[in-house]
PDB file of N, CA and C in Angstrom:
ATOM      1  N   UNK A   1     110.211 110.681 106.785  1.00  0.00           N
ATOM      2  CA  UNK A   1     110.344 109.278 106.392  1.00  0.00           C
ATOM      3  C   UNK A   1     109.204 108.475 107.012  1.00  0.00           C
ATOM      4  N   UNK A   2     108.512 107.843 106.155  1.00  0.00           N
ATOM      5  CA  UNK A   2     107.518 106.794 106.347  1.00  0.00           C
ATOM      6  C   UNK A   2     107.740 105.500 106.487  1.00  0.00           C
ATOM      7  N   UNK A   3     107.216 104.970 107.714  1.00  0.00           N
ATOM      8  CA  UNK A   3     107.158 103.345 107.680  1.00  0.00           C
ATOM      9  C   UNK A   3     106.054 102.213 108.165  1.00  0.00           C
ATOM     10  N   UNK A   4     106.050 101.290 107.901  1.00  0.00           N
ATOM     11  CA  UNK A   4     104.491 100.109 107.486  1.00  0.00           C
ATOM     12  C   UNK A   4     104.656  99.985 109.268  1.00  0.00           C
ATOM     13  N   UNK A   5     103.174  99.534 109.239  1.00  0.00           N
ATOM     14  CA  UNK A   5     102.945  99.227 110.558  1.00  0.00           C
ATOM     15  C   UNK A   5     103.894  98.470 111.082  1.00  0.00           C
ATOM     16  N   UNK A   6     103.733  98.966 112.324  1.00  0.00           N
ATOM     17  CA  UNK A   6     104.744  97.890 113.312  1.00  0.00           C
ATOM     18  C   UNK A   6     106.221  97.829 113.074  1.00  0.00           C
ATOM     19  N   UNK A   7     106.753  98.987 112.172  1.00  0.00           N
ATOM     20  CA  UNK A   7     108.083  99.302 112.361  1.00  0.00           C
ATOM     21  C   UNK A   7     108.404 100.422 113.104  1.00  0.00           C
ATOM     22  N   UNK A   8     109.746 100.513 112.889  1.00  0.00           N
ATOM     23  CA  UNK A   8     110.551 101.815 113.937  1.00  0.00           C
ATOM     24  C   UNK A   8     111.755 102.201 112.996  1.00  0.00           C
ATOM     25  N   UNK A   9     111.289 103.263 112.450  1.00  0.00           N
ATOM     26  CA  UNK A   9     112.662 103.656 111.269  1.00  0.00           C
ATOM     27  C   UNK A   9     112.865 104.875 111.708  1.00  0.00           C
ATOM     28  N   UNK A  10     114.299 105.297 111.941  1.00  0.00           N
ATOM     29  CA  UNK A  10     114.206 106.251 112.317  1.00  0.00           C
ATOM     30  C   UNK A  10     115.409 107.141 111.047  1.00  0.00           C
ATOM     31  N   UNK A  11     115.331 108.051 110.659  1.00  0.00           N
ATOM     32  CA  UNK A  11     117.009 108.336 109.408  1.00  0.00           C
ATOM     33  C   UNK A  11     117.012 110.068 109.863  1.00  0.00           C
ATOM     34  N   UNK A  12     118.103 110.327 109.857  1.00  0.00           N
ATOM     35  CA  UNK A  12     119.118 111.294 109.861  1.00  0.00           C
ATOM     36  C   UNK A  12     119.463 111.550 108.759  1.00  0.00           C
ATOM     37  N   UNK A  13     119.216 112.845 107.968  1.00  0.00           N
ATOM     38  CA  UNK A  13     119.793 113.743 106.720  1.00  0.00           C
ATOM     39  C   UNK A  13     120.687 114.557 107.291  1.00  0.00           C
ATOM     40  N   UNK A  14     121.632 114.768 106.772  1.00  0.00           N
ATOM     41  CA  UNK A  14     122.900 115.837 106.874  1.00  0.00           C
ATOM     42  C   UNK A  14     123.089 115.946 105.496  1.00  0.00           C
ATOM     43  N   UNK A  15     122.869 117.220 105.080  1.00  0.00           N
ATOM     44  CA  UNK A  15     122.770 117.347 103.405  1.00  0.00           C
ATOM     45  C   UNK A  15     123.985 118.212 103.915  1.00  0.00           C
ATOM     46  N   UNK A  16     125.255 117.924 102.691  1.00  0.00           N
ATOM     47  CA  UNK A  16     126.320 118.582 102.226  1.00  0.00           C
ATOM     48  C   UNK A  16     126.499 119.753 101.668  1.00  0.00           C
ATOM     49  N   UNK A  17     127.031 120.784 102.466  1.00  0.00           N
ATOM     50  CA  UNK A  17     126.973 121.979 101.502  1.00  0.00           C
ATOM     51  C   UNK A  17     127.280 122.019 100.052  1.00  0.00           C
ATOM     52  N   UNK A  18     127.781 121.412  99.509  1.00  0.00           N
ATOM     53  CA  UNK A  18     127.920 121.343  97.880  1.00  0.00           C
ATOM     54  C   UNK A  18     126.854 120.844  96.961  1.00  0.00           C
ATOM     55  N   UNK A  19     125.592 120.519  98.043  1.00  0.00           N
ATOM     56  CA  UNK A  19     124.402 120.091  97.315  1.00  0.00           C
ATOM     57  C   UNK A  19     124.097 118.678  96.674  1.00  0.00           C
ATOM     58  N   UNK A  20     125.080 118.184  96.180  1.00  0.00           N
ATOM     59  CA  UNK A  20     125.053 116.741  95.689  1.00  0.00           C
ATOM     60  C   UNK A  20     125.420 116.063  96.116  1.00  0.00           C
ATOM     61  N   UNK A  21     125.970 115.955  97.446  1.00  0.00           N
ATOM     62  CA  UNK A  21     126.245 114.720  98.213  1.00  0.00           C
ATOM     63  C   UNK A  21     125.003 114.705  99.289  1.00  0.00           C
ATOM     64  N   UNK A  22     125.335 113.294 100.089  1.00  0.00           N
ATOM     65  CA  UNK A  22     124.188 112.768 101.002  1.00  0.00           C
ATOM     66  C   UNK A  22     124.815 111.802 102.108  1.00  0.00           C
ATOM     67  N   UNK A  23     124.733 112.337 103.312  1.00  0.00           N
ATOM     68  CA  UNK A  23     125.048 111.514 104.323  1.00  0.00           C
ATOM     69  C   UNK A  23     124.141 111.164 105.358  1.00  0.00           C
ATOM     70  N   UNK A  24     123.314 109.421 104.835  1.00  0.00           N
ATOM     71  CA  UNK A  24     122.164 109.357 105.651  1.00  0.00           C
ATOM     72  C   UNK A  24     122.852 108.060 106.581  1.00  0.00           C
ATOM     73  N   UNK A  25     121.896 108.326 107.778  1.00  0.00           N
ATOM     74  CA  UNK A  25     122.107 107.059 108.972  1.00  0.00           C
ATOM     75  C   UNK A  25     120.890 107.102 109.832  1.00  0.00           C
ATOM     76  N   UNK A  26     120.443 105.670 109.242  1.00  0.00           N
ATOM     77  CA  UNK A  26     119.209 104.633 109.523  1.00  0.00           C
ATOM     78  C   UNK A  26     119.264 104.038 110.816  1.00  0.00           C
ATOM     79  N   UNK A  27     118.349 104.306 111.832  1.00  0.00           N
ATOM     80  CA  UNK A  27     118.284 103.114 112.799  1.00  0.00           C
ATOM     81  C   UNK A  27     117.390 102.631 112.890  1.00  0.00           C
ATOM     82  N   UNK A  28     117.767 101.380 112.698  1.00  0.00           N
ATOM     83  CA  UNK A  28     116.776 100.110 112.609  1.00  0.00           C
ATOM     84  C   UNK A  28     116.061  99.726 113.692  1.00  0.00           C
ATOM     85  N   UNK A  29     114.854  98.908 113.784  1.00  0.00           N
ATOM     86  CA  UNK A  29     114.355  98.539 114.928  1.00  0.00           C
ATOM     87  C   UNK A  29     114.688  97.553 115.932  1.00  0.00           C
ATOM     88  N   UNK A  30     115.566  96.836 115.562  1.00  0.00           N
ATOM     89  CA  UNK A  30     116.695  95.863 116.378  1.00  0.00           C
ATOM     90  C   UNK A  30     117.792  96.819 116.864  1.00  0.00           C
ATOM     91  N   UNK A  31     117.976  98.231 116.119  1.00  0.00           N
ATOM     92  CA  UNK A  31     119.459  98.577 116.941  1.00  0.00           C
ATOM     93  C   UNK A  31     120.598  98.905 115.699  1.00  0.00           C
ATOM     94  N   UNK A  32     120.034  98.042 114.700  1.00  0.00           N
ATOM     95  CA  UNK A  32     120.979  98.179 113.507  1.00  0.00           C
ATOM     96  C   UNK A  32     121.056  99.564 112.892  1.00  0.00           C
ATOM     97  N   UNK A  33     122.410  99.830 112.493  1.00  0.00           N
ATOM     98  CA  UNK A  33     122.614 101.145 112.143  1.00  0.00           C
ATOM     99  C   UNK A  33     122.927 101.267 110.717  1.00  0.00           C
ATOM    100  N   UNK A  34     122.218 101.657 109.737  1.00  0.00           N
ATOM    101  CA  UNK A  34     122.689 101.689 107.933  1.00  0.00           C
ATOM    102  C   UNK A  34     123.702 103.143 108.170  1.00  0.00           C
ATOM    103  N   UNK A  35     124.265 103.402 107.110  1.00  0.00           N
ATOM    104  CA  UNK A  35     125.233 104.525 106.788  1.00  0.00           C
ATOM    105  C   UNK A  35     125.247 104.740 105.231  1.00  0.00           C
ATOM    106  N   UNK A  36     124.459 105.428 104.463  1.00  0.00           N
ATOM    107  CA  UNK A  36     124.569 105.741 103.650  1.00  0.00           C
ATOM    108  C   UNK A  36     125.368 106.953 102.665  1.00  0.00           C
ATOM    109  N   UNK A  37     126.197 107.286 102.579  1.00  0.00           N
ATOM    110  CA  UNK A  37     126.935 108.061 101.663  1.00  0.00           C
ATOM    111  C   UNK A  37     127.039 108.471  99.874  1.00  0.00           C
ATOM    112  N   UNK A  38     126.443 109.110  99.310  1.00  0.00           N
ATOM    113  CA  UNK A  38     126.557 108.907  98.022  1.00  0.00           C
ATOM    114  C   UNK A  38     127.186 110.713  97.806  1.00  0.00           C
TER     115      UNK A  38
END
C-alpha cells in the first residue's frame, strides 16, 4: 500500500479462506482505525 508524501498509512490484509471475502484495518496517522469488511 502506497501513500502521498507526508502521510502514515499503514493496512492489514487478512484474506479469508473462501477467497471472496476481505478483512482490512487501516491505521491512520492521527491513531484512527478504519475496519473494512466486504
Amino acid at each position: 500500500m502506497r501513500s502521498g508524501a507526508g502521510e502514515s498509512l499503514t493496512g492489514v490484509w487478512a484474506l479469508a479462506p473462501d477467497g471472496g471475502r476481505y478483512d482490512l484495518w487501516v491505521l491512520g496517522p492521527s491513531g484512527r482505525v478504519g475496519h473494512f469488511v466486504g
